[in-house]
PDB file of N, CA and C in Angstrom:
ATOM      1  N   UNK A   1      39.045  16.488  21.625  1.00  0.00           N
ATOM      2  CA  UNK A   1      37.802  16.825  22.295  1.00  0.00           C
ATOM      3  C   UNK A   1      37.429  15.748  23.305  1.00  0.00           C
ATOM      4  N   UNK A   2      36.904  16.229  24.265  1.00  0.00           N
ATOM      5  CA  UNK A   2      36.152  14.977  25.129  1.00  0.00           C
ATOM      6  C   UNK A   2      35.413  14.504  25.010  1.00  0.00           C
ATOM      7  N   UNK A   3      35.208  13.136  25.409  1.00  0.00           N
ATOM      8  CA  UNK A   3      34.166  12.164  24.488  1.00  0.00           C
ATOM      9  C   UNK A   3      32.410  12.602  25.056  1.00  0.00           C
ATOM     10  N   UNK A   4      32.588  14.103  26.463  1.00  0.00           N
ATOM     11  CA  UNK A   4      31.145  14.416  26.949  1.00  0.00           C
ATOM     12  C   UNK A   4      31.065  15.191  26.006  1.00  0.00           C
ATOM     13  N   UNK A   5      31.845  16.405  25.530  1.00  0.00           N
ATOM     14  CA  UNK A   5      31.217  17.162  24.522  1.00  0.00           C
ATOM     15  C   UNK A   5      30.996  16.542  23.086  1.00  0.00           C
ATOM     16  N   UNK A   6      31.499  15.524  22.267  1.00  0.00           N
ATOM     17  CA  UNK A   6      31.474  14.699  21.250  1.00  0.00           C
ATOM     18  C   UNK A   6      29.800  14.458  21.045  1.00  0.00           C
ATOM     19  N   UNK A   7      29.784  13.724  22.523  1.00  0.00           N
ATOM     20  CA  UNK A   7      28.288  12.932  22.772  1.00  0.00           C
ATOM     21  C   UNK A   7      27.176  13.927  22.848  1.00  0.00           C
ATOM     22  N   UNK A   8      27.295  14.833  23.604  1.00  0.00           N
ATOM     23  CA  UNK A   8      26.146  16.407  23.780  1.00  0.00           C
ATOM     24  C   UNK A   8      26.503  16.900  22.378  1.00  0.00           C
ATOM     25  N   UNK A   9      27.218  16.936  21.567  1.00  0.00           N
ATOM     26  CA  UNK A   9      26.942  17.558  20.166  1.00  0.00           C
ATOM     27  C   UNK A   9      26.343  16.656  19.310  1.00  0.00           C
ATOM     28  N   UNK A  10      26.089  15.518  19.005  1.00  0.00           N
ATOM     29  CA  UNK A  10      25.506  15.064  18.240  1.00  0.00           C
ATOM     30  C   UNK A  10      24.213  14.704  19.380  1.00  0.00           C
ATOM     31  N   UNK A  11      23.766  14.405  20.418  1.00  0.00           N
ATOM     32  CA  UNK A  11      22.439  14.394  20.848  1.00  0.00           C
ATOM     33  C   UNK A  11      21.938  15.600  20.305  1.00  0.00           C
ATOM     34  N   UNK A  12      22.584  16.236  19.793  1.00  0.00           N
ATOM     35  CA  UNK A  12      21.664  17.784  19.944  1.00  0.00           C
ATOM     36  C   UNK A  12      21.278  18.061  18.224  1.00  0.00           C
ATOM     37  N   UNK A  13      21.672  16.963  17.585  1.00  0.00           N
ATOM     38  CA  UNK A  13      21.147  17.244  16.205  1.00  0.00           C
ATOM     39  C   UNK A  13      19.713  17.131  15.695  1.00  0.00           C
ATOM     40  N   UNK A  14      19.355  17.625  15.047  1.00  0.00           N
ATOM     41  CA  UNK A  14      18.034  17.631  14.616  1.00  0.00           C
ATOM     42  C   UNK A  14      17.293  16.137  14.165  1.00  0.00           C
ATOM     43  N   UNK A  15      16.377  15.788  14.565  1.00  0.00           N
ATOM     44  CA  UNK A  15      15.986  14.584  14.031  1.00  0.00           C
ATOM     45  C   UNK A  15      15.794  14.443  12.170  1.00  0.00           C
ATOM     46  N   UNK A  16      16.187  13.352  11.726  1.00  0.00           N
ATOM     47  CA  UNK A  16      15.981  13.440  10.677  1.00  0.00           C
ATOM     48  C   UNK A  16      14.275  13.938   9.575  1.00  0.00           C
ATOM     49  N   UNK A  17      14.123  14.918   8.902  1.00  0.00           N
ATOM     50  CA  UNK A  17      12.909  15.187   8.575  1.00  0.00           C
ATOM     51  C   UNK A  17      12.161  13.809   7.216  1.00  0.00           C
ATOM     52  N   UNK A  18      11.234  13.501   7.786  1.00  0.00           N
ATOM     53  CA  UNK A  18      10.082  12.599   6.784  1.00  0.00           C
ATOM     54  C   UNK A  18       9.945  13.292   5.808  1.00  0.00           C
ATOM     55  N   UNK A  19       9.810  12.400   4.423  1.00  0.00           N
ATOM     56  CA  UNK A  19       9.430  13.091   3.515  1.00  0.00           C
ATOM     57  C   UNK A  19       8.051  13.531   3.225  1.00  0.00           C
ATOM     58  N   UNK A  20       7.034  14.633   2.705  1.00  0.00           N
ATOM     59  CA  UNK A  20       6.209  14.369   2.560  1.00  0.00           C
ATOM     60  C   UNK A  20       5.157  13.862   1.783  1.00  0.00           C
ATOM     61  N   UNK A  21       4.092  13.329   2.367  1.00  0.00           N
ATOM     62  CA  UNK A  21       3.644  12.272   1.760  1.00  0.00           C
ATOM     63  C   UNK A  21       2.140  12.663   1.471  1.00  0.00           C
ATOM     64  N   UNK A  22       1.767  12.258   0.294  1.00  0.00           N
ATOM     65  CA  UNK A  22       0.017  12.606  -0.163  1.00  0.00           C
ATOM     66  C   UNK A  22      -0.458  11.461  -0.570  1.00  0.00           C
ATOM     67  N   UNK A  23      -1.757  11.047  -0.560  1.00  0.00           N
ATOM     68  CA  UNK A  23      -2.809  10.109  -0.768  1.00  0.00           C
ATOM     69  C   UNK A  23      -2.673   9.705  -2.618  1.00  0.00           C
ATOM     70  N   UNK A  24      -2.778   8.670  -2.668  1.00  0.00           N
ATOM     71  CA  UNK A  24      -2.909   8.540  -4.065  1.00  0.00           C
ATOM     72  C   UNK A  24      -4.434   8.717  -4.506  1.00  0.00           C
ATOM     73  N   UNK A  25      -5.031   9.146  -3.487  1.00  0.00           N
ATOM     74  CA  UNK A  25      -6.493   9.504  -3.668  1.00  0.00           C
ATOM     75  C   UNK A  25      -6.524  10.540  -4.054  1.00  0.00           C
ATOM     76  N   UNK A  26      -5.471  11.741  -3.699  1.00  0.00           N
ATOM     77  CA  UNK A  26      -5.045  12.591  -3.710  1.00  0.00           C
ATOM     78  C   UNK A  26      -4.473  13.293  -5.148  1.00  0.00           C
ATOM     79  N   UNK A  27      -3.467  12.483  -5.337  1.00  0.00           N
ATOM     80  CA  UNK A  27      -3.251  12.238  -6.886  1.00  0.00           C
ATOM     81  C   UNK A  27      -3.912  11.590  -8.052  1.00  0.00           C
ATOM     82  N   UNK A  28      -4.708  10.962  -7.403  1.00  0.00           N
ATOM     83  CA  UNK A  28      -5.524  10.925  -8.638  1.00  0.00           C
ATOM     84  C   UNK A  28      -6.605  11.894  -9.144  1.00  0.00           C
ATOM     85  N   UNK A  29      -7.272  12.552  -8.001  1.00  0.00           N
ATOM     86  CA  UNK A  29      -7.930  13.785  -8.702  1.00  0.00           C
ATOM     87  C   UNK A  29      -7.114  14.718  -8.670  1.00  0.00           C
ATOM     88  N   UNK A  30      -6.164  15.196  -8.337  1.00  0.00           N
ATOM     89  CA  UNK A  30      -5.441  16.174  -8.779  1.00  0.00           C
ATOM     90  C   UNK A  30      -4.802  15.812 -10.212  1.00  0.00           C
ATOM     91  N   UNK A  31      -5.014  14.923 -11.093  1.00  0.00           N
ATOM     92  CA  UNK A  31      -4.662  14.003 -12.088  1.00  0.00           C
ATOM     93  C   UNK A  31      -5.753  14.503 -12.790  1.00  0.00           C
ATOM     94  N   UNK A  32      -6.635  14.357 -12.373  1.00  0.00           N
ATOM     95  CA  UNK A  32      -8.461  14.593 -12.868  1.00  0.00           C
ATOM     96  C   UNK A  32      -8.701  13.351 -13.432  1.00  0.00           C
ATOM     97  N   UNK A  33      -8.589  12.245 -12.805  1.00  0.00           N
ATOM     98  CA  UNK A  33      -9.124  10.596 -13.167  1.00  0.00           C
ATOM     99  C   UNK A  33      -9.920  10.086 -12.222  1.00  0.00           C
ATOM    100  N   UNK A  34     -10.693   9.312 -13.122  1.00  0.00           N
ATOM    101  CA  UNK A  34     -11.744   8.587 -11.978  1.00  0.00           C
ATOM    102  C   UNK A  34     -11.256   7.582 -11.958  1.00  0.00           C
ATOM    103  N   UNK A  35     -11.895   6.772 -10.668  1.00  0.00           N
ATOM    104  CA  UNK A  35     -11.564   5.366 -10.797  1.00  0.00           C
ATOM    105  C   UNK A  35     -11.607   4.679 -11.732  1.00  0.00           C
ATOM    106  N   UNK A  36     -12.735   4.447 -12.937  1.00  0.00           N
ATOM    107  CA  UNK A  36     -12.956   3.643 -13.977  1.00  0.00           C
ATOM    108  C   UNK A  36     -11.299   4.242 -14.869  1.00  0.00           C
ATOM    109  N   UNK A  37     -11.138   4.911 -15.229  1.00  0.00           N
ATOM    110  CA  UNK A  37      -9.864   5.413 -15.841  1.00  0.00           C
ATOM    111  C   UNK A  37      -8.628   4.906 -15.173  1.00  0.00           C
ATOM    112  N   UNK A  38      -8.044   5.166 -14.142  1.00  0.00           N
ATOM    113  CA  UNK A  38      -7.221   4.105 -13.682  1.00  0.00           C
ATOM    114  C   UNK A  38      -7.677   2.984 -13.596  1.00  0.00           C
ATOM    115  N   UNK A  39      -8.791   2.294 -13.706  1.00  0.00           N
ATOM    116  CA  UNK A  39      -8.451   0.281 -13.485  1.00  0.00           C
ATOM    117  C   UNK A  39      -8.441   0.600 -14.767  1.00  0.00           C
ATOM    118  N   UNK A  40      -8.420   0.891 -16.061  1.00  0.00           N
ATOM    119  CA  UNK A  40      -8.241   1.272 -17.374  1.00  0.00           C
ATOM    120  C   UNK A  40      -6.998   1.395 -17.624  1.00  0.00           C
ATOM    121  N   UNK A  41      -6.141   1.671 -16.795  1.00  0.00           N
ATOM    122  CA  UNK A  41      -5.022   2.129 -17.123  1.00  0.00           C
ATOM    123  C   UNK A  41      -3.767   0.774 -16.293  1.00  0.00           C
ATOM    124  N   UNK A  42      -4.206   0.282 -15.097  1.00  0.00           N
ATOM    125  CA  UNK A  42      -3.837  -0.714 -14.334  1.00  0.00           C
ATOM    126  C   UNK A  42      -4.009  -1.631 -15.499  1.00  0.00           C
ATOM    127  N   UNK A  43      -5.182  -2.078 -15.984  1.00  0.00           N
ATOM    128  CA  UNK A  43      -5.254  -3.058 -17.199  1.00  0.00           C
ATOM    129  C   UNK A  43      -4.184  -3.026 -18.116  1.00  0.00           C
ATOM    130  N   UNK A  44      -4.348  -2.030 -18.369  1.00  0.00           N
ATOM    131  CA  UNK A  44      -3.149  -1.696 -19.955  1.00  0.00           C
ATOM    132  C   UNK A  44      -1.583  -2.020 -19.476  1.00  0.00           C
ATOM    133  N   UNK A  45      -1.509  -1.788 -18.144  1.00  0.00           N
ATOM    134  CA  UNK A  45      -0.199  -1.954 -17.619  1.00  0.00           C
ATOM    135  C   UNK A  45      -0.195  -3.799 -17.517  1.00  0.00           C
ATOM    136  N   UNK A  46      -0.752  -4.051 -16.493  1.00  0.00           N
ATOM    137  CA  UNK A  46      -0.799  -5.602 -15.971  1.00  0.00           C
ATOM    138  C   UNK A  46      -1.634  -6.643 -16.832  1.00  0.00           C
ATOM    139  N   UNK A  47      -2.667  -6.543 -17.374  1.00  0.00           N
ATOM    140  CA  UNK A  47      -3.371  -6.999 -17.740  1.00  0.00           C
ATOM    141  C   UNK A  47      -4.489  -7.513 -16.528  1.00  0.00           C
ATOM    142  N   UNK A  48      -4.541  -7.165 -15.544  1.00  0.00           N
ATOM    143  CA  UNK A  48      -5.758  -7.416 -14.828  1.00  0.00           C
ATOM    144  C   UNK A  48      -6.464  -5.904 -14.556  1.00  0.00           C
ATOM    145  N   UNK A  49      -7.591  -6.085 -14.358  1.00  0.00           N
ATOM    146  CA  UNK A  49      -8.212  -5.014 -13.718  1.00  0.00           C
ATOM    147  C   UNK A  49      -8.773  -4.717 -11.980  1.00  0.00           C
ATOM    148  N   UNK A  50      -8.308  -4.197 -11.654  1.00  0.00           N
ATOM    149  CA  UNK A  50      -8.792  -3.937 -10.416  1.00  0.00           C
ATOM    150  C   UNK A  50     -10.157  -3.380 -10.364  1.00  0.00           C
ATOM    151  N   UNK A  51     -10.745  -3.278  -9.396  1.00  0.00           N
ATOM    152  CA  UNK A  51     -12.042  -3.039  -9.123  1.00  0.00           C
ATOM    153  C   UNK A  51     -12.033  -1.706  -8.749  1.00  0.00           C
ATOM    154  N   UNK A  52     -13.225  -0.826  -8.761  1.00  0.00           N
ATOM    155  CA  UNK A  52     -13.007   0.290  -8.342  1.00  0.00           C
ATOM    156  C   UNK A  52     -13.097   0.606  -7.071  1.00  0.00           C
ATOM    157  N   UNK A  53     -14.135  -0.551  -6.258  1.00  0.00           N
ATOM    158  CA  UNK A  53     -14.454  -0.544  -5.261  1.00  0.00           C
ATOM    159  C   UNK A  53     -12.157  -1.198  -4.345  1.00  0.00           C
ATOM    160  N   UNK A  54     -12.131  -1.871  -4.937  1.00  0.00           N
ATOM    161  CA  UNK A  54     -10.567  -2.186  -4.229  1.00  0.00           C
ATOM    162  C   UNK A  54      -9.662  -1.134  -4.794  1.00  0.00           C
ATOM    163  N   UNK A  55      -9.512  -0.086  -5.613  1.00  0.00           N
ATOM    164  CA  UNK A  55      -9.050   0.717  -5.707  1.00  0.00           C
ATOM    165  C   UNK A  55      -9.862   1.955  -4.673  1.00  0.00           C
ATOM    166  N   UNK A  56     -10.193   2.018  -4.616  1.00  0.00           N
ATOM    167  CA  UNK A  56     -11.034   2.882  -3.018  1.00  0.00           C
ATOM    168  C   UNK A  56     -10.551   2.743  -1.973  1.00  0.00           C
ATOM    169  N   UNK A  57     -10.903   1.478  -1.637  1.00  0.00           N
ATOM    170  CA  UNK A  57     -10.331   0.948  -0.439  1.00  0.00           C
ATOM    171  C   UNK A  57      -8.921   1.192   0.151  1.00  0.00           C
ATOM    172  N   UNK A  58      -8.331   1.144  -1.298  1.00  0.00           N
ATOM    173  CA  UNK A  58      -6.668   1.022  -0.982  1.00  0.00           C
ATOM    174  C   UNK A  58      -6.243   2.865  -1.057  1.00  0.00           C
ATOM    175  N   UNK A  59      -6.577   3.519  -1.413  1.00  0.00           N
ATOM    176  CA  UNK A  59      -7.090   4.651  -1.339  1.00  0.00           C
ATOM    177  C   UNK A  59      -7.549   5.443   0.261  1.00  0.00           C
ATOM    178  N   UNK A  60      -8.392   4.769   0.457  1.00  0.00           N
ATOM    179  CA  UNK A  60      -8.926   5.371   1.546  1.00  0.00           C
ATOM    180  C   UNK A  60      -7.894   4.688   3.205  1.00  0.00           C
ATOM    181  N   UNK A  61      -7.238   3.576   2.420  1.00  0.00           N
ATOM    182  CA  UNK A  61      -6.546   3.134   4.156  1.00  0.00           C
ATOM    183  C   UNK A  61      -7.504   1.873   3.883  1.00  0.00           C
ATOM    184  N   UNK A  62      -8.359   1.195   3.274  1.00  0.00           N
ATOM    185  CA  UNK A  62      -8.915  -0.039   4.192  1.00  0.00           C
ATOM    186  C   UNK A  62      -8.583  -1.112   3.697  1.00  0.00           C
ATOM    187  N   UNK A  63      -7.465  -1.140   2.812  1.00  0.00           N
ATOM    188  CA  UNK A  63      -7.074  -2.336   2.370  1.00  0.00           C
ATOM    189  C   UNK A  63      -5.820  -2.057   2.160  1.00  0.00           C
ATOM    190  N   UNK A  64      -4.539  -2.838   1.974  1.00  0.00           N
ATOM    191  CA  UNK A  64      -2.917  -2.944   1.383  1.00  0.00           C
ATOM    192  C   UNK A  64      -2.974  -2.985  -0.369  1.00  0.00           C
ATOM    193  N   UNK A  65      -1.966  -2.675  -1.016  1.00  0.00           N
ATOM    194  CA  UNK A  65      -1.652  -3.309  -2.111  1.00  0.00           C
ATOM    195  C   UNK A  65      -0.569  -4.166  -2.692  1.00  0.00           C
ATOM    196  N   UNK A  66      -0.480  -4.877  -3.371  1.00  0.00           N
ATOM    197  CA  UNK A  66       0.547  -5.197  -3.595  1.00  0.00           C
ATOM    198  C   UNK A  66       1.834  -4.222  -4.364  1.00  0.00           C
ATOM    199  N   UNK A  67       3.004  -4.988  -4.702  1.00  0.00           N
ATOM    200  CA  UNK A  67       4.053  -3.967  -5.225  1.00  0.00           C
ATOM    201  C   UNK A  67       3.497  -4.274  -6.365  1.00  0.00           C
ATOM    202  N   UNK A  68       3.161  -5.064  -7.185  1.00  0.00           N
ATOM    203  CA  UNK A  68       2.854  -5.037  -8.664  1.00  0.00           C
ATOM    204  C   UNK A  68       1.768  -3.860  -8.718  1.00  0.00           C
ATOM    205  N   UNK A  69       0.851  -3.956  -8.080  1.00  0.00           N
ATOM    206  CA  UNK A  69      -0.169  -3.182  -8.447  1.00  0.00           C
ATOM    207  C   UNK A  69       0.299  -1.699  -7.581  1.00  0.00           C
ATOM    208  N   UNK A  70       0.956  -1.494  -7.072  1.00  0.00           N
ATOM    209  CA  UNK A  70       1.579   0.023  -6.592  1.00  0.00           C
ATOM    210  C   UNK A  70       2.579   0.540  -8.095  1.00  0.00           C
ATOM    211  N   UNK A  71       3.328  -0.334  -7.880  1.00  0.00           N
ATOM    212  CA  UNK A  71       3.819   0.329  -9.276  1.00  0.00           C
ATOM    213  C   UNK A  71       3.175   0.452 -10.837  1.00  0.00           C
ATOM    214  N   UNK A  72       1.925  -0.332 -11.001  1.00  0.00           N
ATOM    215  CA  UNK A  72       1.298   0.036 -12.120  1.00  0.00           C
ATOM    216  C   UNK A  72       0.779   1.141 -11.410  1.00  0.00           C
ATOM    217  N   UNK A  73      -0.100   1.156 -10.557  1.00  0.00           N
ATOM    218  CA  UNK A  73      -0.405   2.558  -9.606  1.00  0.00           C
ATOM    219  C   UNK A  73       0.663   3.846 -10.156  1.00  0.00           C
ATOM    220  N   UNK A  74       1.888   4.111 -10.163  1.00  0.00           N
ATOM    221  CA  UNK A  74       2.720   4.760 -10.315  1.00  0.00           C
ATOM    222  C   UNK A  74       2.890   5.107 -11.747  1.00  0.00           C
ATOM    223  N   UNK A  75       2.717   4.119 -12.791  1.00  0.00           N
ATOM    224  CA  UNK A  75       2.665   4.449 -13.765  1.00  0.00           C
ATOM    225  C   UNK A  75       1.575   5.033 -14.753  1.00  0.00           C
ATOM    226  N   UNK A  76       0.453   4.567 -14.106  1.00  0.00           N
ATOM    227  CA  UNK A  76      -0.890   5.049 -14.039  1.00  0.00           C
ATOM    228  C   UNK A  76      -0.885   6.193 -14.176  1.00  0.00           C
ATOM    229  N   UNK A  77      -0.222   6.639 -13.157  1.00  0.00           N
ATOM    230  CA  UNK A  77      -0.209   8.086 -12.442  1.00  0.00           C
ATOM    231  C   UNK A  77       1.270   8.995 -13.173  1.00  0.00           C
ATOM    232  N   UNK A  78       1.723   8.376 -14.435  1.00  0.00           N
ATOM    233  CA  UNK A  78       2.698   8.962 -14.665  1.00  0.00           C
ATOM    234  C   UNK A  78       3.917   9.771 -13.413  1.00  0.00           C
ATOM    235  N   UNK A  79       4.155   8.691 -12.764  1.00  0.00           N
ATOM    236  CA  UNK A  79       5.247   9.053 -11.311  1.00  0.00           C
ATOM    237  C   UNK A  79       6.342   8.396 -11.861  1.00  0.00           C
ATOM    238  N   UNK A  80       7.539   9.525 -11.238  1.00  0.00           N
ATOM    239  CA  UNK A  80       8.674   8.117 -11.935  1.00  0.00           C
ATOM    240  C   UNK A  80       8.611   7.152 -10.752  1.00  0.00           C
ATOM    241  N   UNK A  81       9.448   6.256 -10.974  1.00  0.00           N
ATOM    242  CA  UNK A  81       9.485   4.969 -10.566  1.00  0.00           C
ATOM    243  C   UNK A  81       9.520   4.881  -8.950  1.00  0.00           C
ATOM    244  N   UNK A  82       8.601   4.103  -8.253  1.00  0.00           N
ATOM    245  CA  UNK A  82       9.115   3.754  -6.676  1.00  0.00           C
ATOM    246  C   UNK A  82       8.783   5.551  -6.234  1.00  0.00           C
ATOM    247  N   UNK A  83       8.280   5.923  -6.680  1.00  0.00           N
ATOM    248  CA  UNK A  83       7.578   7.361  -5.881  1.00  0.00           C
ATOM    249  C   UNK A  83       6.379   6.869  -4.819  1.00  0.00           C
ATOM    250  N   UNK A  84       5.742   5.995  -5.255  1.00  0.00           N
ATOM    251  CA  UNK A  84       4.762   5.234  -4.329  1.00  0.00           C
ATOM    252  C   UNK A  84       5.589   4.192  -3.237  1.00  0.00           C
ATOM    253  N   UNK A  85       4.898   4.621  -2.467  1.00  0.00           N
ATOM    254  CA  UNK A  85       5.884   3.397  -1.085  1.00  0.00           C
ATOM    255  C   UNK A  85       4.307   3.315  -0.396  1.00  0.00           C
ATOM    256  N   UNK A  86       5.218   1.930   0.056  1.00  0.00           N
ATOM    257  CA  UNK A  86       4.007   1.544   1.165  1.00  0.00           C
ATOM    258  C   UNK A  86       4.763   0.436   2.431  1.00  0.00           C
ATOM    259  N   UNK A  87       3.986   0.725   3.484  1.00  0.00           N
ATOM    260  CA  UNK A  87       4.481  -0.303   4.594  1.00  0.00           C
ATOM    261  C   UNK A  87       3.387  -1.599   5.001  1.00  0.00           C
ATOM    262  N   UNK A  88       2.605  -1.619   4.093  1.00  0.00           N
ATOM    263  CA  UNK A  88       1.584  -2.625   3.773  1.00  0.00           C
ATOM    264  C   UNK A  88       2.601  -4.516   3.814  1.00  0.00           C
ATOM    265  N   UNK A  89       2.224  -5.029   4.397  1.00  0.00           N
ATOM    266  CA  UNK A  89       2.980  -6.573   4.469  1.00  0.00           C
ATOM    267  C   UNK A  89       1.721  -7.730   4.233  1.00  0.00           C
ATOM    268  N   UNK A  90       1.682  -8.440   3.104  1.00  0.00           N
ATOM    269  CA  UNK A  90       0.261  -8.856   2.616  1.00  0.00           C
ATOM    270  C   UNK A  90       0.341 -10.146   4.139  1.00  0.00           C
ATOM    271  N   UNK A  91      -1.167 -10.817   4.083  1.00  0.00           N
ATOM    272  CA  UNK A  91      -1.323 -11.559   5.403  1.00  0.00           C
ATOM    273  C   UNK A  91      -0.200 -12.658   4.707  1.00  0.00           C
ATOM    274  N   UNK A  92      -0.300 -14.116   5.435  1.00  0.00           N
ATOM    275  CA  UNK A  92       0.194 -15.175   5.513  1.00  0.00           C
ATOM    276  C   UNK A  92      -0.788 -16.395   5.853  1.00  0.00           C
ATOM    277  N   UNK A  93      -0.901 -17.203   4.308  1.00  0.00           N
ATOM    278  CA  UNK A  93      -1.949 -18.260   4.558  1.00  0.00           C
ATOM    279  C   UNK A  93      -2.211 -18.459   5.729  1.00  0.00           C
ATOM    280  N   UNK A  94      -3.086 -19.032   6.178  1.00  0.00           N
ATOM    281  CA  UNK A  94      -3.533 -19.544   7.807  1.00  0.00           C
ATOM    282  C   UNK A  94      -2.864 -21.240   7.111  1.00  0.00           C
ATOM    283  N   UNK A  95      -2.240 -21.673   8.502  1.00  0.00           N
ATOM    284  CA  UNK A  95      -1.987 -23.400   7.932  1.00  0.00           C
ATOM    285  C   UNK A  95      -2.921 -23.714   8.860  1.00  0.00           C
ATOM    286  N   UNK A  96      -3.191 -24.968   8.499  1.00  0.00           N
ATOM    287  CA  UNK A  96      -4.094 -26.282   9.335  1.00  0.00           C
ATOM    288  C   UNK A  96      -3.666 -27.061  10.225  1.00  0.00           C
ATOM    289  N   UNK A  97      -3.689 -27.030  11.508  1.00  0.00           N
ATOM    290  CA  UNK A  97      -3.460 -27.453  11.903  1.00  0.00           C
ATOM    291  C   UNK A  97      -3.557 -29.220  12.317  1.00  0.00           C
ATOM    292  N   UNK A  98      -3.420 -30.394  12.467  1.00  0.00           N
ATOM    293  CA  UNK A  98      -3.550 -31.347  12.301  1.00  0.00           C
ATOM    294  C   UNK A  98      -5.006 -31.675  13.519  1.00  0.00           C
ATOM    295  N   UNK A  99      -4.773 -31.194  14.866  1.00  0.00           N
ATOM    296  CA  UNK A  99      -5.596 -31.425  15.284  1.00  0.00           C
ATOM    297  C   UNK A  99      -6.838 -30.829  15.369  1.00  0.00           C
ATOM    298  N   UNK A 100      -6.818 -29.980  14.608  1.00  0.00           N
ATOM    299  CA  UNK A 100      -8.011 -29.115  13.967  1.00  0.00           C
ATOM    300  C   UNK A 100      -9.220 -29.691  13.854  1.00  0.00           C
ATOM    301  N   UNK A 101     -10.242 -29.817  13.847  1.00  0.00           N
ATOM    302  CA  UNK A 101     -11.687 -30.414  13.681  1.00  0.00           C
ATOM    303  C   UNK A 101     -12.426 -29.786  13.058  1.00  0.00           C
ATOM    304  N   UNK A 102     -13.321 -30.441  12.253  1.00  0.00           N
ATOM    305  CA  UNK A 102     -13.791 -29.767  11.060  1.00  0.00           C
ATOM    306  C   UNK A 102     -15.804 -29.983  11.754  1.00  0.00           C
ATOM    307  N   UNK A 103     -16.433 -29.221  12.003  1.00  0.00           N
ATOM    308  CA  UNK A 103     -17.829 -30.090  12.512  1.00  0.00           C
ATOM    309  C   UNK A 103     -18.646 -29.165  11.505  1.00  0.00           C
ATOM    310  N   UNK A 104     -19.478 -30.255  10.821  1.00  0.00           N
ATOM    311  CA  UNK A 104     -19.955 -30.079   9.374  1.00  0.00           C
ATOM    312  C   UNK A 104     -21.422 -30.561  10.213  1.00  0.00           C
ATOM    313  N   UNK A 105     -22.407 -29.392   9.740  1.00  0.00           N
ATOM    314  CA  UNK A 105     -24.203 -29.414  10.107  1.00  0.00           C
ATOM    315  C   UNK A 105     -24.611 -29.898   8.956  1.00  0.00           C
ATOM    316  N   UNK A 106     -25.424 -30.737   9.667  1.00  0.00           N
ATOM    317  CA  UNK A 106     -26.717 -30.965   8.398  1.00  0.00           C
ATOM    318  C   UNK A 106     -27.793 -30.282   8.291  1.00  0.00           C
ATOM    319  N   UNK A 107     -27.868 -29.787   7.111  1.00  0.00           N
ATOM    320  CA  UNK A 107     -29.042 -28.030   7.185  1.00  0.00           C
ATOM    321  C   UNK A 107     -31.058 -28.967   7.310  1.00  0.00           C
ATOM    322  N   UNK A 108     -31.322 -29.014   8.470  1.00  0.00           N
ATOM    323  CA  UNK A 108     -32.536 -29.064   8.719  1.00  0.00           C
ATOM    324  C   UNK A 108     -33.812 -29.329   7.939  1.00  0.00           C
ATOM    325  N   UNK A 109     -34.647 -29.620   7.300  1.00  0.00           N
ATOM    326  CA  UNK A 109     -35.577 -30.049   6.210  1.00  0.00           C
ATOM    327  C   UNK A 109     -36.567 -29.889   6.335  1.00  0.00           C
TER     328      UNK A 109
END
């Protein structure tokens, strides 16, 4: 075959399809759990509790989570494993810079 028709047959393939994807906000009332019930259940997994208000958040888009707490998330939620994904990348301390200046007020009397 010629390497023009080779090249025009695979340009012409379909883009690969995304999987689809639902809110764990989503799954959790379709679960029929409230928030207090999952950080209930995050506990039992990790031993910390999340807040309901940071389980919202992370929920709604306004905050990331971590992988520990996605995969108690998952188990929470009776999902098998790594069904939850995320493209969330937590920040990175701020460092100090040396020439940095620190100007400290004295509060008025």
């Amino acid at each position: 075959m010629p390497k023009e028709t080779q090249s025009r047959r695979y340009s012409r393939q379909r883009n690969p399809k995304v999987p689809p994807h639902v809110s764990i906000g989503i799954v959790r009332r379709i679960s029929g759990l409230t928030l207090d019930e999952v950080c209930d259940r995050v506990e039992e997994i990790t031993g910390d509790r999340p807040t309901k208000g940071a389980l919202s958040a992370i929920e709604n888009g306004h905050r990331g989570a971590s992988q520990q707490l996605i995969a108690a998330l998952g188990q929470a939620y009776q999902l098998p494993a790594g069904s939850i994904s995320t493209t969330y990348q937590p920040r990175q301390a701020a460092v100090a810079h040396e020439s940095r200046q620190v100007i400290h007020r004295k509060a008025a009397c």
